[in-house]
Every structure is written in C-alpha cells, then in structure tokens.
N, C-alpha and C. Protein backbone atom coordinates (compact mmCIF):
# COMPACT_ATOMS: atom_id res chain seq x y z
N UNK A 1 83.00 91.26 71.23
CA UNK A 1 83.76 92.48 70.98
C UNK A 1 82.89 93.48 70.22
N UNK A 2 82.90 94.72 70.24
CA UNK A 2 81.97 95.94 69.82
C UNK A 2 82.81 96.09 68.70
N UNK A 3 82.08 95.76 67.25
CA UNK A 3 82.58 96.46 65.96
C UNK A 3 81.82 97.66 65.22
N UNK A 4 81.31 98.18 65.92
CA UNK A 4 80.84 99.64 66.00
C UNK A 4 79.80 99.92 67.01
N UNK A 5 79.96 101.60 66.70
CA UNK A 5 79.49 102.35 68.10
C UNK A 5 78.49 103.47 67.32
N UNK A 6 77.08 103.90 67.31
CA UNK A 6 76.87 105.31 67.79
C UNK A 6 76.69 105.91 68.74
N UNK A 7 77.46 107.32 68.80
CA UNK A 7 77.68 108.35 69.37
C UNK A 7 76.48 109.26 69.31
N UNK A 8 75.85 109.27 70.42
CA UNK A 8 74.68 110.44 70.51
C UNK A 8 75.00 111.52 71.12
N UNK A 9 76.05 111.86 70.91
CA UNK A 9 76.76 113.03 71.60
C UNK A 9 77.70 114.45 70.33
N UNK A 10 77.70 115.01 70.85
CA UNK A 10 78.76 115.95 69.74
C UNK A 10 79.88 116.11 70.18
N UNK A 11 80.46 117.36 69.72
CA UNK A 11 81.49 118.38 70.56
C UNK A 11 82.57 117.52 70.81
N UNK A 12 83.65 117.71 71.45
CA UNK A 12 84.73 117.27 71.92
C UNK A 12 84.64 115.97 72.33
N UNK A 13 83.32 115.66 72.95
CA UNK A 13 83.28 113.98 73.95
C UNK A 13 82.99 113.24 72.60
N UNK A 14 82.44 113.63 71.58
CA UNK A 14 82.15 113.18 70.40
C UNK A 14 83.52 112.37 69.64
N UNK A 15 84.02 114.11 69.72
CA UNK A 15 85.96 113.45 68.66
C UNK A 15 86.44 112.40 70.00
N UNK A 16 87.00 113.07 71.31
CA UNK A 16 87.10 112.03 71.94
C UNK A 16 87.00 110.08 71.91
N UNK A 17 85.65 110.54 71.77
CA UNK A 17 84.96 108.42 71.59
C UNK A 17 85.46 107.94 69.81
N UNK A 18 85.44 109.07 69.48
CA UNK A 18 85.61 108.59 67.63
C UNK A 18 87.55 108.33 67.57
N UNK A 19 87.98 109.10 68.02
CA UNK A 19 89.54 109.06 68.25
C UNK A 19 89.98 108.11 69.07
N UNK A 20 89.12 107.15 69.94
CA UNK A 20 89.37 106.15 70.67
C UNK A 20 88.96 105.01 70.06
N UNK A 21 87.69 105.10 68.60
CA UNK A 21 87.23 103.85 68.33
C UNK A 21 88.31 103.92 67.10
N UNK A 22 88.68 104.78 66.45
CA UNK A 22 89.85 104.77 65.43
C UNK A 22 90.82 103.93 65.98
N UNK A 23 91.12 104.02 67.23
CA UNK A 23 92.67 103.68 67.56
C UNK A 23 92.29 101.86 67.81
N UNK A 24 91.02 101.75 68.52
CA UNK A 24 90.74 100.27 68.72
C UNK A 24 89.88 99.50 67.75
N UNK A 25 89.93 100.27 66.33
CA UNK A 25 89.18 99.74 65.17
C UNK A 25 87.75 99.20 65.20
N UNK A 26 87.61 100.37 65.43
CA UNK A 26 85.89 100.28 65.93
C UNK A 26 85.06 101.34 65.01
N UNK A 27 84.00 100.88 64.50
CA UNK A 27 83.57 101.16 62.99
C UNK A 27 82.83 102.79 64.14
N UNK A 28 82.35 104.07 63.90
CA UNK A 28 81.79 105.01 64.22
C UNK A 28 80.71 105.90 63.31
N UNK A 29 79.64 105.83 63.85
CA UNK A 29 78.29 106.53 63.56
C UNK A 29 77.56 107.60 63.95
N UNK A 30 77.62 108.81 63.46
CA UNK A 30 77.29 109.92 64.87
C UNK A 30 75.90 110.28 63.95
N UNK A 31 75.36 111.18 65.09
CA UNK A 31 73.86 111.66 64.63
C UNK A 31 74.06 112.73 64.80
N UNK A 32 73.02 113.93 64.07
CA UNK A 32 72.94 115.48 64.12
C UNK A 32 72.03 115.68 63.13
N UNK A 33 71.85 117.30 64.01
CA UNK A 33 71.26 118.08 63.49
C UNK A 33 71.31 118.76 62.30
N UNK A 34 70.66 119.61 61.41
CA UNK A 34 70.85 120.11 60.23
C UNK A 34 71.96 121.04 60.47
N UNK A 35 71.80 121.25 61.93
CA UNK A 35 72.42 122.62 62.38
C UNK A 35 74.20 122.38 62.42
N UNK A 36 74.42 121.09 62.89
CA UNK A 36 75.50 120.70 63.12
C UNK A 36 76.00 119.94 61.79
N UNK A 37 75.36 119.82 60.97
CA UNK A 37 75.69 119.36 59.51
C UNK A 37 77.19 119.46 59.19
N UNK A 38 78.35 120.32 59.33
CA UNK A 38 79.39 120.60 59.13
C UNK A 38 80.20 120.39 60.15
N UNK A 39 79.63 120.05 61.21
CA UNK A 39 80.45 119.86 62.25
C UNK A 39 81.80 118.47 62.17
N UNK A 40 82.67 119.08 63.06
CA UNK A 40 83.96 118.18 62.78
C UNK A 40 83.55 116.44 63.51
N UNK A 41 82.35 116.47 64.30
CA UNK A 41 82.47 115.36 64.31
C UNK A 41 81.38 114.27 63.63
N UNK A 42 80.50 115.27 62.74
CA UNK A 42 79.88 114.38 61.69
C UNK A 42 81.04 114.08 60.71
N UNK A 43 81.89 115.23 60.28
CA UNK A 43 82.83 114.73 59.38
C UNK A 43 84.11 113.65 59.55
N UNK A 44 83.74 113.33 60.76
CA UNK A 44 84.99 112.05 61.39
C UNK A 44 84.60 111.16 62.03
N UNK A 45 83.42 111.02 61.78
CA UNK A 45 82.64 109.66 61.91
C UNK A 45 82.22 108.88 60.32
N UNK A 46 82.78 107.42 60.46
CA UNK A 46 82.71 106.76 59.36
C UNK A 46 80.89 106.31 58.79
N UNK A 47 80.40 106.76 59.60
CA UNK A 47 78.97 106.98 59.00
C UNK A 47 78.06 108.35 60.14
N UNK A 48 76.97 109.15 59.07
CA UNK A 48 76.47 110.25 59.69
C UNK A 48 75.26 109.96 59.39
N UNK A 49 73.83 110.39 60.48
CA UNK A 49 72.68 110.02 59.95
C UNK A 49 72.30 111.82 60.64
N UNK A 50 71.74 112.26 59.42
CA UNK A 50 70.65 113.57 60.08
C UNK A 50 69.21 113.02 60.47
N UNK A 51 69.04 113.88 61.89
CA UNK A 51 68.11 113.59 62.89
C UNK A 51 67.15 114.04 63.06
N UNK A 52 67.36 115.12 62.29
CA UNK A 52 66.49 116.59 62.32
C UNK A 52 66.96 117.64 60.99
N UNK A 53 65.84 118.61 60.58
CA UNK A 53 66.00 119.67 59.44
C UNK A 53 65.99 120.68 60.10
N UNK A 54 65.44 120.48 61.59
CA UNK A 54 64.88 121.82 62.10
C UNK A 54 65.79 122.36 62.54
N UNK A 55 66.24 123.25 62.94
CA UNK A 55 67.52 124.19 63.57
C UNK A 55 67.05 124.32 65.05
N UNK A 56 65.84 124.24 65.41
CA UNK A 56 65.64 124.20 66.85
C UNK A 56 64.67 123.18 67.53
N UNK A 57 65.71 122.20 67.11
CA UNK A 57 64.68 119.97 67.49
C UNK A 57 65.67 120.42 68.31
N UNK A 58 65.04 119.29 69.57
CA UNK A 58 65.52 118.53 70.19
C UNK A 58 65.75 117.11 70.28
N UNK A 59 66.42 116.56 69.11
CA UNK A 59 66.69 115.27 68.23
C UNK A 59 67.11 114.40 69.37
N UNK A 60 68.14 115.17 69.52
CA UNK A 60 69.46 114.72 70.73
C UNK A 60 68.64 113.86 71.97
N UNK A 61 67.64 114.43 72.30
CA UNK A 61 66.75 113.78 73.77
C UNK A 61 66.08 112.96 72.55
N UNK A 62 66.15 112.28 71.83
CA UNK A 62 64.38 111.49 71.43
C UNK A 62 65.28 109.69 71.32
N UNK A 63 64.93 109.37 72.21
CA UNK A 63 66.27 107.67 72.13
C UNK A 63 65.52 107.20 71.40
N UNK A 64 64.53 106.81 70.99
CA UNK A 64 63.46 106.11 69.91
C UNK A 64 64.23 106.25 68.84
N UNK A 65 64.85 107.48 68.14
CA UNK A 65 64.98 107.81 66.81
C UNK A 65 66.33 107.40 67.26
N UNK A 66 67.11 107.88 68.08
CA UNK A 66 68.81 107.33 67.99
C UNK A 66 68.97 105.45 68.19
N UNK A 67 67.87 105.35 68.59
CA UNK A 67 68.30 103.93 69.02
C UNK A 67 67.52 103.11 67.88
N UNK A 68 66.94 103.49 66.84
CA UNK A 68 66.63 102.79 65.46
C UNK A 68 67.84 102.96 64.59
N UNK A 69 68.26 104.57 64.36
CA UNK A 69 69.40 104.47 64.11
C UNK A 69 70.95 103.32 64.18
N UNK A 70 70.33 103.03 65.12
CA UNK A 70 71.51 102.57 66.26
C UNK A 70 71.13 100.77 65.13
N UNK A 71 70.44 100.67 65.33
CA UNK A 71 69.57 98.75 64.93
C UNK A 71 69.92 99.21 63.18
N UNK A 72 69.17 100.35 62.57
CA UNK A 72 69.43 100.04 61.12
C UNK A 72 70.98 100.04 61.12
N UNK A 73 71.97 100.24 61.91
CA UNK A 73 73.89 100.37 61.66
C UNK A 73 74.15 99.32 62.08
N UNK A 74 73.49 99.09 62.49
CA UNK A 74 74.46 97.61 63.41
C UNK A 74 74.95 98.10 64.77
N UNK A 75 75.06 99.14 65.10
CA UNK A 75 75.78 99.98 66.18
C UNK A 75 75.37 98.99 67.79
C-alpha cells in the first residue's frame, strides 16, 4: 500500500492528487519553485521541498533532483 506520494506537478492536478491522498490517508510531498513558494499547493501538501531560488529554472524537468527528493521522503 502507498503511504506517501510526491507530486511533481502544481496547479489544480496538484490540489487534485493532494485532495485524493487526504481522503485515502496518504502522507503528500510537493516540490517548487521559489517562484511558486506561496502557492496553494505547497501550502497543502504535508511536506514542501524548494527545488530552485531561481525564478526562471526549469526544476520541474530535472527527475534526478525530484526523484532524490522522492528517496530522502520516503515518497
């Protein structure tokens, strides 16, 4: 059984997967940018890792860095 997930995604598909692991008690980890720092779905994910400082990375494409992420959470 999956007791947590990161989400390498934002925006709506983001709350989406986080509002689905809430309901099936599933621990949630999202990644972002400096840029997205305030965003509603770093703030509704039960853990947040920044990916980037830069305002114009392309964090989001680099799976190396999300998928260490992913091993230091348990995800």
């Amino acid at each position: 059984m999956i007791k947590k997930i990161l989400v390498a995604n934002r925006g709506e598909i983001a709350m989406r997967i986080f509002r689905t692991c809430r309901v099936m008690n599933i621990s949630t980890v999202a990644v972002y940018t400096h840029v997205d720092r305030g965003a509603l779905h770093v703030r509704y994910a039960e853990e947040a890792y920044c990916i980037s400082e830069s305002p114009e990375d392309t964090s989001y494409l680099k799976p190396e860095l999300i998928l260490s992420i992913a091993k230091k959470t348990g995800a």
